[in-house]
Structures are given as structure tokens and as C-alpha cells.
C-alpha atoms as a PDB file:
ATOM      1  CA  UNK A   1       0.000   0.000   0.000  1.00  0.00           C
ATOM      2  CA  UNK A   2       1.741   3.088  -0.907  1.00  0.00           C
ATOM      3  CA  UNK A   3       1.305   5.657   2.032  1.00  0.00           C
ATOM      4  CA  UNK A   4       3.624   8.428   0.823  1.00  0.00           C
ATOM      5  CA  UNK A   5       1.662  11.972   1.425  1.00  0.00           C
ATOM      6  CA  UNK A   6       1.508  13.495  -2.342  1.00  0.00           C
ATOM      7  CA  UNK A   7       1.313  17.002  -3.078  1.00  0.00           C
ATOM      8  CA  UNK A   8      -1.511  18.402  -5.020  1.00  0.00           C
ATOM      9  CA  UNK A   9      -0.654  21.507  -7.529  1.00  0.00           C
ATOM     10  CA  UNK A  10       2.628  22.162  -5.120  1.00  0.00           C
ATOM     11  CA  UNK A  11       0.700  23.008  -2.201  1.00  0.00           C
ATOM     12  CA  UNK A  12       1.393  20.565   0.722  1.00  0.00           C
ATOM     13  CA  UNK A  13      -2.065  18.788   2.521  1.00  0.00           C
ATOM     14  CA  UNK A  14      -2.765  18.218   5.978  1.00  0.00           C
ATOM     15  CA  UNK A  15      -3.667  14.831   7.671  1.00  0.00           C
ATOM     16  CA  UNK A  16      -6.035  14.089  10.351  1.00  0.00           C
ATOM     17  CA  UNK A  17      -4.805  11.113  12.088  1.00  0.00           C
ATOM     18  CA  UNK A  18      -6.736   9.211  15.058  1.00  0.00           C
ATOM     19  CA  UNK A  19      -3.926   8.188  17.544  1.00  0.00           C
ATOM     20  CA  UNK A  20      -5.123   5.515  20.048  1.00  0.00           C
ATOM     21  CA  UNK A  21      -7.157   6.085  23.056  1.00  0.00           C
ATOM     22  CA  UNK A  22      -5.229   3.888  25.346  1.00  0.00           C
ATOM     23  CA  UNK A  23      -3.642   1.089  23.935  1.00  0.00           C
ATOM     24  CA  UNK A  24      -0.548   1.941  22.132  1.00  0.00           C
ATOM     25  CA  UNK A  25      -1.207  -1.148  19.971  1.00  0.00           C
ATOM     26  CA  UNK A  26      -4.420   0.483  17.963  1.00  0.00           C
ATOM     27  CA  UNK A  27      -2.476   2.907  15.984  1.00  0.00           C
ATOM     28  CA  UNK A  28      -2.763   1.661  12.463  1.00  0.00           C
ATOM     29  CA  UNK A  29       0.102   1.203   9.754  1.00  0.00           C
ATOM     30  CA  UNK A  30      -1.026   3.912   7.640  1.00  0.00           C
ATOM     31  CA  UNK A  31      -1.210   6.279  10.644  1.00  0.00           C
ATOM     32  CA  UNK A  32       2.366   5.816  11.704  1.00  0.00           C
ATOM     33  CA  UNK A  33       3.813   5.837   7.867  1.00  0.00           C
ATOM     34  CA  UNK A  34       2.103   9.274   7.841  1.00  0.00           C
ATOM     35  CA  UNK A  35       3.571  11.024  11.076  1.00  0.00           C
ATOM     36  CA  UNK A  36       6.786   9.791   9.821  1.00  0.00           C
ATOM     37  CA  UNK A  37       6.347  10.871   6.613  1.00  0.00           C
ATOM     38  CA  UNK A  38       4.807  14.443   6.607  1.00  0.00           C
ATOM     39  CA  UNK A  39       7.180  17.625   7.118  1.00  0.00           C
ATOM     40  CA  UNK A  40       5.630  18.332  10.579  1.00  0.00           C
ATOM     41  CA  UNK A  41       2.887  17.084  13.152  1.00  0.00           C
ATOM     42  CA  UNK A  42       0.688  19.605  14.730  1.00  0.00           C
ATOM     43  CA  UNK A  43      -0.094  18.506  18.312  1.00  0.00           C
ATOM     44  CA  UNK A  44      -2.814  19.503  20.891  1.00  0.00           C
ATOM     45  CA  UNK A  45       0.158  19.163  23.620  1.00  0.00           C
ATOM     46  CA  UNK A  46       3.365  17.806  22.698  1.00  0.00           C
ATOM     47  CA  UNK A  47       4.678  16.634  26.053  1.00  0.00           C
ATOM     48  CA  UNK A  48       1.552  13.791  25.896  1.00  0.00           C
ATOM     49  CA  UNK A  49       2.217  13.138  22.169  1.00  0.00           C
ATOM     50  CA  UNK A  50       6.172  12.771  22.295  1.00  0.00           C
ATOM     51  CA  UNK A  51       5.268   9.298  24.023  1.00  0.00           C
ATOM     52  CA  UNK A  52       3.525   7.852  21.389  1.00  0.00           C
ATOM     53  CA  UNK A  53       6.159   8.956  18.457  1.00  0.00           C
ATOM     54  CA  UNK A  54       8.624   7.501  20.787  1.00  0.00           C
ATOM     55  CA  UNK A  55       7.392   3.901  21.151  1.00  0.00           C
ATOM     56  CA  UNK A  56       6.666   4.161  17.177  1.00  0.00           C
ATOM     57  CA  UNK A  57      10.657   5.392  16.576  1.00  0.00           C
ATOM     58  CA  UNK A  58       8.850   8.547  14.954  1.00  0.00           C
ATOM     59  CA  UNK A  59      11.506  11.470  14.408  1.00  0.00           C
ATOM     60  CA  UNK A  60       9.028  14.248  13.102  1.00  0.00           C
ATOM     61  CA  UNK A  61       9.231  17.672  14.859  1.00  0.00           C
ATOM     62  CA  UNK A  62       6.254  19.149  16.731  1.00  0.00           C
ATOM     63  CA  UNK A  63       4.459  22.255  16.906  1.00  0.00           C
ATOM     64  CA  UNK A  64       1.579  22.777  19.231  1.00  0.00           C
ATOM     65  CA  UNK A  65      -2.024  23.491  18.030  1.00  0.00           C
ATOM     66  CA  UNK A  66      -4.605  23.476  20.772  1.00  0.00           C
ATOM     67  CA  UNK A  67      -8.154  25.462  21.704  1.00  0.00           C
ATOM     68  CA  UNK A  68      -5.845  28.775  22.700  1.00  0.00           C
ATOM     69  CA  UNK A  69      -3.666  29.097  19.340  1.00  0.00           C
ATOM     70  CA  UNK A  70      -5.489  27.627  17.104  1.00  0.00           C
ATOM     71  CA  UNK A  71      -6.876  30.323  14.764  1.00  0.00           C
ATOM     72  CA  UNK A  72      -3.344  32.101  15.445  1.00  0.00           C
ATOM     73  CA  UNK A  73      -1.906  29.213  14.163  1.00  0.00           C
ATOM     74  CA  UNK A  74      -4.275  29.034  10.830  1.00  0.00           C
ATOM     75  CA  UNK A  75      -2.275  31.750   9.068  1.00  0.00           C
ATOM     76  CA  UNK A  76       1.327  29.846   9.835  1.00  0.00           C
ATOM     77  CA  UNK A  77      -0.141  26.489   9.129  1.00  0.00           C
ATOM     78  CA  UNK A  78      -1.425  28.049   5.442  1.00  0.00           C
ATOM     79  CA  UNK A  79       2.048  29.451   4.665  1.00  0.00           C
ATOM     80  CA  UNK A  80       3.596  26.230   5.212  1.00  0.00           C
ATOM     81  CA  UNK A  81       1.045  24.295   3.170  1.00  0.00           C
ATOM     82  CA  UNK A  82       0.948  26.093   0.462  1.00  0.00           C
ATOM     83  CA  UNK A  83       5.174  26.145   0.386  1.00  0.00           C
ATOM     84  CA  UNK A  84       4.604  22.224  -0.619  1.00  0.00           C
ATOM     85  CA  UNK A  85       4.791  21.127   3.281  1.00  0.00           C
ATOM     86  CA  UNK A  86       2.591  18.278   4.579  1.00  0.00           C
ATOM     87  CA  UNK A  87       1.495  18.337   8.275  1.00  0.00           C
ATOM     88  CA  UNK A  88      -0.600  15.852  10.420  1.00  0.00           C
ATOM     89  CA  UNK A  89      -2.953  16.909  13.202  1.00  0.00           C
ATOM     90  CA  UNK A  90      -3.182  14.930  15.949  1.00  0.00           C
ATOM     91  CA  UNK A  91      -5.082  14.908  19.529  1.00  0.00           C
ATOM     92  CA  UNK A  92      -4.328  14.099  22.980  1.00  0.00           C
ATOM     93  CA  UNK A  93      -5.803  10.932  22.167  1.00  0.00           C
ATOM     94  CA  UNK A  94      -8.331   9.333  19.491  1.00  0.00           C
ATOM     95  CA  UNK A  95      -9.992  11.095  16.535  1.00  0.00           C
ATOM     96  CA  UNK A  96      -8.806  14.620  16.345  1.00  0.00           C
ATOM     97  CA  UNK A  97     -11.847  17.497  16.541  1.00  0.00           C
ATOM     98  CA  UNK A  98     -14.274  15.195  18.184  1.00  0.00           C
ATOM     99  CA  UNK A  99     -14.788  17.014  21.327  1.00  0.00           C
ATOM    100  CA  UNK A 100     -11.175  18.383  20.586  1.00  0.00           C
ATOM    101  CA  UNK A 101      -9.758  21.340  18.577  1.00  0.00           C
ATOM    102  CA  UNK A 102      -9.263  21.227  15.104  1.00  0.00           C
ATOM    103  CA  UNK A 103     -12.625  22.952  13.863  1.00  0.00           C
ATOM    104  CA  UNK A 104     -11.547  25.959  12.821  1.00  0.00           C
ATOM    105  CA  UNK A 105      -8.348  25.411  11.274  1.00  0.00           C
ATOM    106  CA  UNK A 106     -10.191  22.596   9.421  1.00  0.00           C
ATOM    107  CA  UNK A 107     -12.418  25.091   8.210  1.00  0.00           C
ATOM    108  CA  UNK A 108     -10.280  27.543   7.512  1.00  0.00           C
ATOM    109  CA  UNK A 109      -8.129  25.441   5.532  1.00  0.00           C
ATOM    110  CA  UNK A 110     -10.866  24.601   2.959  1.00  0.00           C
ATOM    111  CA  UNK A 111     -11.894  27.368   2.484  1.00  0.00           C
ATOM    112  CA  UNK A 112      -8.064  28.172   0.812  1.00  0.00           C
ATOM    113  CA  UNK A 113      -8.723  24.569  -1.033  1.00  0.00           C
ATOM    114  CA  UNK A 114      -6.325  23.057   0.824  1.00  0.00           C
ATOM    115  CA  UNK A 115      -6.637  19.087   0.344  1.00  0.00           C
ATOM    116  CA  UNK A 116      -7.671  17.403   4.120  1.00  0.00           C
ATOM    117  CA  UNK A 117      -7.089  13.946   4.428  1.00  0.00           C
ATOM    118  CA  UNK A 118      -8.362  11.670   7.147  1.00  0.00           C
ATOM    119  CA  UNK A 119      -6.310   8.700   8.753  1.00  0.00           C
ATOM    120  CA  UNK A 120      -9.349   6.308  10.452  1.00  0.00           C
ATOM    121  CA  UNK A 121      -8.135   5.080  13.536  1.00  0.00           C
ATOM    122  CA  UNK A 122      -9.432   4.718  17.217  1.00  0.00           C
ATOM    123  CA  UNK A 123     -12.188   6.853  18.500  1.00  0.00           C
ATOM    124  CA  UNK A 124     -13.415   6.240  22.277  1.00  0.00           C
ATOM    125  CA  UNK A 125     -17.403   7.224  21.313  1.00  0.00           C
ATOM    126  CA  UNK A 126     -17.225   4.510  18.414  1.00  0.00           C
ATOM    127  CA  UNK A 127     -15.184   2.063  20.714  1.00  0.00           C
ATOM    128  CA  UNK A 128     -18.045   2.302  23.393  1.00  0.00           C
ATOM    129  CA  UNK A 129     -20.976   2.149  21.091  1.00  0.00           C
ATOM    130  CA  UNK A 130     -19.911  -1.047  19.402  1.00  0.00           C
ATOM    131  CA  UNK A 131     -19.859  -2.966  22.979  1.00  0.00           C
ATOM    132  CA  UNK A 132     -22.904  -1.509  24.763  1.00  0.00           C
ATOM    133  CA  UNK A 133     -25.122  -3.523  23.480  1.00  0.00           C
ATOM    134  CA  UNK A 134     -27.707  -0.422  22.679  1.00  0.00           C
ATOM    135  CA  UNK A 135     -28.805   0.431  19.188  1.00  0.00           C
ATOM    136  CA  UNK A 136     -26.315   1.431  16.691  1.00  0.00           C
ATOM    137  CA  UNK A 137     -28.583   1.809  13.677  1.00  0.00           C
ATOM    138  CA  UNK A 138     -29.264   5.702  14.995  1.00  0.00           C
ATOM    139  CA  UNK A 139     -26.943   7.425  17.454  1.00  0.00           C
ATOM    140  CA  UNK A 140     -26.724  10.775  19.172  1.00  0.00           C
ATOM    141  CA  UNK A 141     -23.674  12.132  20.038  1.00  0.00           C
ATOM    142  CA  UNK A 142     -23.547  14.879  22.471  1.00  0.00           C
ATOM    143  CA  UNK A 143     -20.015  15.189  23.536  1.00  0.00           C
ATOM    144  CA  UNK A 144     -19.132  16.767  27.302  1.00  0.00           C
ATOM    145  CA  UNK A 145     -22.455  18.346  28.861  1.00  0.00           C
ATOM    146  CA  UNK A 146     -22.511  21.513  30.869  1.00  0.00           C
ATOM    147  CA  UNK A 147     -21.393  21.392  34.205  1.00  0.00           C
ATOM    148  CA  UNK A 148     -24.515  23.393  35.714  1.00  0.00           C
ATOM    149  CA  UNK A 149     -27.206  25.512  34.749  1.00  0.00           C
ATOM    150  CA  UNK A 150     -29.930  26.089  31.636  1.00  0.00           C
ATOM    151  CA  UNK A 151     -27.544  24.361  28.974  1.00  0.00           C
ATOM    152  CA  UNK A 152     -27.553  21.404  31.060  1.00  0.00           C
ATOM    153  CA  UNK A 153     -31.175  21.031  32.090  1.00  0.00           C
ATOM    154  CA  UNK A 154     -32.084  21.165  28.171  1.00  0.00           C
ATOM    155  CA  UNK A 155     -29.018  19.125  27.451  1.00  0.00           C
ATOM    156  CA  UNK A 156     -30.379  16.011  29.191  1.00  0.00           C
ATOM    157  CA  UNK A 157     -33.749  16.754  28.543  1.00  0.00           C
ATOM    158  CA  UNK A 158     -32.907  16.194  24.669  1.00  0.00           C
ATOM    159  CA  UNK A 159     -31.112  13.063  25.638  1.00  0.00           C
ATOM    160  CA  UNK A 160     -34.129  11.641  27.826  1.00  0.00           C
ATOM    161  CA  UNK A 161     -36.584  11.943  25.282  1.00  0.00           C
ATOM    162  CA  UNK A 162     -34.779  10.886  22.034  1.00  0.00           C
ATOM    163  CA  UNK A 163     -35.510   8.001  20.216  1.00  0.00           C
ATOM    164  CA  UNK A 164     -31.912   7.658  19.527  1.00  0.00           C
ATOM    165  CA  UNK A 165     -28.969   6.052  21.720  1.00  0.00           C
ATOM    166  CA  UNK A 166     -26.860   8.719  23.243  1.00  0.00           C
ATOM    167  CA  UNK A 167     -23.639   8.949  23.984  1.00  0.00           C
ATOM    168  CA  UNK A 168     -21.854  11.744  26.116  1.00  0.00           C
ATOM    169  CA  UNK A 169     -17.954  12.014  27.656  1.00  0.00           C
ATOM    170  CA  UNK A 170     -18.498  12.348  31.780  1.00  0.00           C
ATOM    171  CA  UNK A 171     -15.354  12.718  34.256  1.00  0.00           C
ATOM    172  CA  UNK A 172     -15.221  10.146  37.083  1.00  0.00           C
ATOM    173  CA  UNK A 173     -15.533  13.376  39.108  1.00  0.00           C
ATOM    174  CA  UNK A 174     -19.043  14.060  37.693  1.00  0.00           C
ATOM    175  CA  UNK A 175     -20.472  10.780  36.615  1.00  0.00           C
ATOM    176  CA  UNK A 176     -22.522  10.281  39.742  1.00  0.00           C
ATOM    177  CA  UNK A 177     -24.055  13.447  39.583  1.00  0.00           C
ATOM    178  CA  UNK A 178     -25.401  12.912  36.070  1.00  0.00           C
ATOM    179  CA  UNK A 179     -27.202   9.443  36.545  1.00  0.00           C
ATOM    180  CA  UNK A 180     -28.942  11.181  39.486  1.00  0.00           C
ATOM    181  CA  UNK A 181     -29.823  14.301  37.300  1.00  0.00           C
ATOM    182  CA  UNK A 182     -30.803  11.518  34.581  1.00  0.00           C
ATOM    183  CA  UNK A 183     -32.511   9.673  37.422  1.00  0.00           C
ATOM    184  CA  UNK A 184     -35.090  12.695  38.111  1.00  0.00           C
ATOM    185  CA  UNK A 185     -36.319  12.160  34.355  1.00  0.00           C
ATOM    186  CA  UNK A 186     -36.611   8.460  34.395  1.00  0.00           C
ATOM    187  CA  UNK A 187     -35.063   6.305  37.082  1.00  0.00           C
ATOM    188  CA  UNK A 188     -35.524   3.229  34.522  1.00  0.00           C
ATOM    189  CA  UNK A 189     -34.061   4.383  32.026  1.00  0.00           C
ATOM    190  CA  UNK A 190     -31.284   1.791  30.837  1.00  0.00           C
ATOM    191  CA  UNK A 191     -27.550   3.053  30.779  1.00  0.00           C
ATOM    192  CA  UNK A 192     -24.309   2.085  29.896  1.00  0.00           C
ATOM    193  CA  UNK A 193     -21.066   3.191  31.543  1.00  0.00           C
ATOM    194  CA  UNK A 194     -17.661   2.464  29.439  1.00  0.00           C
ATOM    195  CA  UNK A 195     -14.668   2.707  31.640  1.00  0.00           C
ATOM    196  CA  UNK A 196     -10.884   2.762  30.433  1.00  0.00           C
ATOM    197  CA  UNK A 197     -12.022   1.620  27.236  1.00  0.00           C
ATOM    198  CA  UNK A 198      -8.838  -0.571  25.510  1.00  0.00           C
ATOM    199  CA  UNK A 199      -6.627  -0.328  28.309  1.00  0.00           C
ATOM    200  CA  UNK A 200      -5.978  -2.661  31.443  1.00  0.00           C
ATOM    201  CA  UNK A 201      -8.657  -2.511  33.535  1.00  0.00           C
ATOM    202  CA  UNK A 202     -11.648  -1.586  30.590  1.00  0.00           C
ATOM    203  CA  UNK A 203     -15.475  -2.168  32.356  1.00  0.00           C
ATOM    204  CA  UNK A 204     -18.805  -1.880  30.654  1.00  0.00           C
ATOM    205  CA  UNK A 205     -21.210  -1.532  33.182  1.00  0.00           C
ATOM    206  CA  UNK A 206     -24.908  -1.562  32.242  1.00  0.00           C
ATOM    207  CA  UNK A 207     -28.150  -1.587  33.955  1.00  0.00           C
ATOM    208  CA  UNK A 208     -31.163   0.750  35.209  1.00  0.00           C
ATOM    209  CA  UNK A 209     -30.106   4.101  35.815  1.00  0.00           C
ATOM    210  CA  UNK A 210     -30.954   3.961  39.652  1.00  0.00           C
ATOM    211  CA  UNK A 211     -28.789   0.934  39.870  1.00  0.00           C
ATOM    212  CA  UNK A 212     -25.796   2.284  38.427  1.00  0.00           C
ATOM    213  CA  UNK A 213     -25.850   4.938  40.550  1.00  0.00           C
ATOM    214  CA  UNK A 214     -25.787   2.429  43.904  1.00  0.00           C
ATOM    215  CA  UNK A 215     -22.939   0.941  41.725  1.00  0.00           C
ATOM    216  CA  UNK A 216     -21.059   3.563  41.652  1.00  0.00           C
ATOM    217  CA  UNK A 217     -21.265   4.489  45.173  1.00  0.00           C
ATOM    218  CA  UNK A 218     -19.899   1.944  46.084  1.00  0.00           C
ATOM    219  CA  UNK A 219     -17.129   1.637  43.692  1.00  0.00           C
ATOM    220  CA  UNK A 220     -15.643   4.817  43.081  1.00  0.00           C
ATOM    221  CA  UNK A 221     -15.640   5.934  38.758  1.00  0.00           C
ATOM    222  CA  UNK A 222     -11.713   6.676  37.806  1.00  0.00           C
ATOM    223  CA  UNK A 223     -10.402   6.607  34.304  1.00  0.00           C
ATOM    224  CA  UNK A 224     -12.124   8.389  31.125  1.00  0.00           C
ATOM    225  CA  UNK A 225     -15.839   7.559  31.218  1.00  0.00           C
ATOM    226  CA  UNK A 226     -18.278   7.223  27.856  1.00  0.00           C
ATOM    227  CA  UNK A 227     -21.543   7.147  28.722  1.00  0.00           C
ATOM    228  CA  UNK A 228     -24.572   5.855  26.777  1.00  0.00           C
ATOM    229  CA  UNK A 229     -28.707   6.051  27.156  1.00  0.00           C
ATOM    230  CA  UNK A 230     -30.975   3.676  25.827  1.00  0.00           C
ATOM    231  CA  UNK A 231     -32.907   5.442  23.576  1.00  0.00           C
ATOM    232  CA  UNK A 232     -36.834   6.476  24.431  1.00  0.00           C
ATOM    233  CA  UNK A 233     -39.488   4.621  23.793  1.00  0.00           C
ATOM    234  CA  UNK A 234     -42.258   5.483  21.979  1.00  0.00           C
ATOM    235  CA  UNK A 235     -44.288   6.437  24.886  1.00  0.00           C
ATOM    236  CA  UNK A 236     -41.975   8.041  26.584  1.00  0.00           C
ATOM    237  CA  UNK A 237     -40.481  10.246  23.628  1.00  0.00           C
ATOM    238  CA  UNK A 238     -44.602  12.074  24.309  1.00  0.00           C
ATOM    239  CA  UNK A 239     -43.321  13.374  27.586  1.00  0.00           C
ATOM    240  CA  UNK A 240     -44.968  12.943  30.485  1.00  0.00           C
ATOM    241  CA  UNK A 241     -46.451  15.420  33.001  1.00  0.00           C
ATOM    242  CA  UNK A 242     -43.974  13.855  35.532  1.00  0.00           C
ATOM    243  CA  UNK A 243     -40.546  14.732  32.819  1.00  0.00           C
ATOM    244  CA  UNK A 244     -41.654  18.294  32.528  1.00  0.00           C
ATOM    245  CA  UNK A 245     -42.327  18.484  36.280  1.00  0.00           C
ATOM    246  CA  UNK A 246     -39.075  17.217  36.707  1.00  0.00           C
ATOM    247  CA  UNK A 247     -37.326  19.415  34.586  1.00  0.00           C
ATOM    248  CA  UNK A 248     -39.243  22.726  35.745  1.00  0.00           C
ATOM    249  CA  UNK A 249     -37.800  21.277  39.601  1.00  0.00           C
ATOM    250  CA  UNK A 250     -33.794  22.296  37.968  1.00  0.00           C
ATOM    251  CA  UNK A 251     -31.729  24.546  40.072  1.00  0.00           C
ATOM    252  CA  UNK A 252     -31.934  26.762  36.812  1.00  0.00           C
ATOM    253  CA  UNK A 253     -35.745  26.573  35.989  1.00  0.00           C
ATOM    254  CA  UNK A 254     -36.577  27.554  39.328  1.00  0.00           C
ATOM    255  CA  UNK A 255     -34.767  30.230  40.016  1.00  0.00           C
ATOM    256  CA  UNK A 256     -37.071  31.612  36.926  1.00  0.00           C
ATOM    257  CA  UNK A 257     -40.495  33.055  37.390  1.00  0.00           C
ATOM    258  CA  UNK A 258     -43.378  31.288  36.539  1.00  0.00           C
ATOM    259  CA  UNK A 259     -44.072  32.669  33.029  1.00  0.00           C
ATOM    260  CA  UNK A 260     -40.598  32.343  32.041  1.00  0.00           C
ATOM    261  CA  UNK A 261     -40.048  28.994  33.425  1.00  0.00           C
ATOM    262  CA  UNK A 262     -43.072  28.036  31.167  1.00  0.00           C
ATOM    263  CA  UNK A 263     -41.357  29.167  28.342  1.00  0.00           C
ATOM    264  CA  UNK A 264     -37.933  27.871  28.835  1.00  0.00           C
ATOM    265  CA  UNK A 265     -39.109  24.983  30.050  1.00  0.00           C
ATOM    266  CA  UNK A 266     -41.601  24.684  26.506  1.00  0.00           C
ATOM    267  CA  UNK A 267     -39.222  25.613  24.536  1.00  0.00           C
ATOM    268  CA  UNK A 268     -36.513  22.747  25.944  1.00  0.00           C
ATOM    269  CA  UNK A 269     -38.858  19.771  25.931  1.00  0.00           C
ATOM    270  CA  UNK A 270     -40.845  20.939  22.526  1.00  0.00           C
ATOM    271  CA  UNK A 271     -44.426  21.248  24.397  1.00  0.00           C
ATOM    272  CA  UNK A 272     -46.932  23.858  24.497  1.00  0.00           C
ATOM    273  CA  UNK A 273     -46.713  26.581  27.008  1.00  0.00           C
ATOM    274  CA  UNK A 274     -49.980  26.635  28.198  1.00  0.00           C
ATOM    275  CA  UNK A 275     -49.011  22.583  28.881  1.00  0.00           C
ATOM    276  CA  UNK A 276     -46.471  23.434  31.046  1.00  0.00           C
ATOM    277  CA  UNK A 277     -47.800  26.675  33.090  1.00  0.00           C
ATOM    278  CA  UNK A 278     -51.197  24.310  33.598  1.00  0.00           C
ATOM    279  CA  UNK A 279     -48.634  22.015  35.537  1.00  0.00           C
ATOM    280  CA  UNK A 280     -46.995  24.969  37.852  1.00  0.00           C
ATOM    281  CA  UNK A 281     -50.288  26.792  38.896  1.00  0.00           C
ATOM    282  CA  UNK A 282     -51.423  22.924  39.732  1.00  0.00           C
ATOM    283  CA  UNK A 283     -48.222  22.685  41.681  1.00  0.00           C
END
């Protein structure tokens, strides 16, 4: 297979390429043929990366593109590209610009027709999916949810109701307190927890939502966490008047008054307003 980068119309192209997630086994052939090959590799943080080129005797000089530099970075990248240079992006780990940086100077790059090619490779929301055991014909992915407030509330009201499987990144810090905010909209509802996915000590843990969260308090979460919800049924994707009572009970909805937590609280679950304020002057 011939792997060499080639250069279209002199100008240089960059490479996406999916390091692995864990195990330093799952980079591919083609992905470490291209960090050797290409004039430079662009990494979110180089200290992290300069393992992985190490164990894979890659010689390739760094520069570091991350969340902070990135559209600082666009201009320099474009110079170099265009002077017939090839350059991979990489992440800390996994697919690069899912729920990592890379949008932008993506983006910006095309828009200068600058050739982007992707290297496949490991991807931690893929990796969990596949194992769950929840449908994979649809899937919602919803990347890292708010830590508190409005964005959150609607955040896992979306999730609760879809007829979709979802799948979210959680800290161990913060995994118990989602099942229990997932718990007040449906303490059934089944859930998957993928732990350390590919590495040593990898655990899929699945079950109602009210018993994973007795699981984990009693065995503390550590390592990066996927979670995944069953998708809704078809009754319960027609919310209930105990889901919206449960969402107009957030920290954030109540801090509202009453005609503007019926409209927030409308607007987030898709439901009619006069629905919802019928529910908080019955209250």
C-alpha cells in the first residue's frame, strides 16, 4: 500500500490522524507511515504526544495546536502548506476534533482549497458504542455536557426523550451526579457506563439508571468515562407530566419566574406553554 503523502498543484495537505485512546497497539500502519512521513505534526500538547512517536521510533518535529492558538496558528499552518509542506494533526488521544480542537483550522483550511485527508483510527465514542449492546442503527452524540445551569437542564432533557442512543464524555468526578440528574427524568431508564475503554482494567457496566448509581457508590468511577442512554421509547419520547415536572424542579428553571419557566421549560422539551404553566399553577 503506498502511504507516501503526495502534493496536489505544489501546495502541501494536511492529515487528520486518530492516535489511540489507550492502547498503544491500535495505531494503524497507515497512521504511523504518515507522522513519519509528513514535514511536521501539529499537536494539541506535545509533552503527551512525544510518548507515542517515541514507542513508534517517529523522528518528526512538533508544533503545538490546541483550543488557545489555534486560529493564530491558521495563518502559519497556510504558509507552510501552500510552500509544498505536509502536516498531520493529531489529539491528545483518538480522533482529532471530536470534542477536541481542530474545527476551525479545518475550516479555515478549505476554504483556501487546501486538500484534508483523514487517517481512520481509534475513536473512544465509536469504541463504546460497538460494545454496549444499545442500538447502533441511529446514534446521538452529544459530547461533554454543561457542568450546571440552563444548557444542562435542556441538554439532558434532549437526551431523555430521544428516540436515539446517546452517547456523552463524563469525568469520574461528575459521573454520579449525572445518573442522578438523569434519574429525576426516568429512574428506569437503561444506561451504559464504558470505563478505560482498551486499556488494562476496561469495564462496561450496564443496567437501570438507579442501579448504576448504587454501583457507583460503592465503587468509586476513575479513568475516562463514555456514557450511553438507551434510547426512548415510543411512549416516553410524548413526555410525560412527571418529565416536565421534573425538569421545571432544575436549580436553573426555578430560580425563573413562573411565566418564564413556562417558556424555557416549553421551549426545551418541545411542548406547548400553556401545557407546562397548567402544571406549575397545579403545583
Amino acid at each position: 500500500m503506498d502511504t507516501q503523502p503526495k502534493h496536489i498543484d505544489g501546495n502541501g495537505q494536511l492529515f487528520i490522524v486518530a492516535t489511540p485512546i489507550g492502547n498503544l497497539s491500535d495505531m494503524t500502519y497507515r497512521a504511523v507511515e504518515t507522522l513519519k512521513q509528513v514535514d511536521v505534526i501539529a499537536a494539541e500538547d506535545t509533552r503527551n504526544s512525544r510518548k507515542l512517536l517515541q514507542h513508534y521510533g517517529i523522528k518528526t518535529p512538533m508544533i503545538t495546536v490546541h483550543e488557545h492558538n489555534e486560529q493564530a496558528m491558521l495563518e502559519k499552518l497556510l504558509i507552510r502548506l501552500n510552500n509544498g509542506e505536509n502536516i498531520a494533526l493529531i489529539s491528545d488521544a483518538g480522533t482529532p476534533l471530536i470534542s477536541d480542537p481542530g474545527y476551525r483550522l479545518v475550516s479555515g483550511l478549505r476554504t483556501h482549497n487546501i486538500r484534508i485527508t483523514p487517517i481512520p483510527g481509534a475513536s473512544s465514542v465509536l469504541t463504546a458504542l460497538c460494545a454496549a449492546g444499545l442500538p447502533t442503527d441511529h446514534f446521538r452524540y452529544a459530547g461533554f455536557l454543561s457542568r450546571s445551569g440552563k444548557t444542562r437542564s435542556e441538554a439532558l432533557s434532549r437526551l431523555i426523550t430521544s428516540d436515539e442512543t446517546s452517547v456523552v464524555l463524563e469525568s469520574p468526578r461528575r459521573l454520579l451526579a449525572t445518573l442522578k440528574d438523569l434519574q429525576t427524568l426516568d429512574n428506569n431508564r437503561e444506561v451504559v457506563v464504558a470505563r478505560e475503554l482498551t486499556k488494562l482494567h476496561e469495564e462496561f457496566v450496564s443496567g437501570p439508571v438507579h442501579e448504576l448509581i448504587r454501583h457507583f457508590e460503592q465503587h468509586e468511577p476513575r479513568g475516562e468515562i463514555v456514557l450511553l442512554l438507551a434510547p426512548a421509547s415510543e411512549e416516553q419520547v410524548d413526555l410525560s407530566d412527571q418529565q416536565i415536572i421534573a425538569c421545571l424542579g432544575t436549580e436553573a428553571m426555578q430560580a425563573l419566574p413562573p411565566s418564564a419557566r413556562a417558556k424555557a421549560v416549553a421551549k426545551t422539551l418541545d411542548v406547548t406553554k400553556s401545557r407546562v404553566y397548567a402544571l406549575i399553577n397545579n403545583a
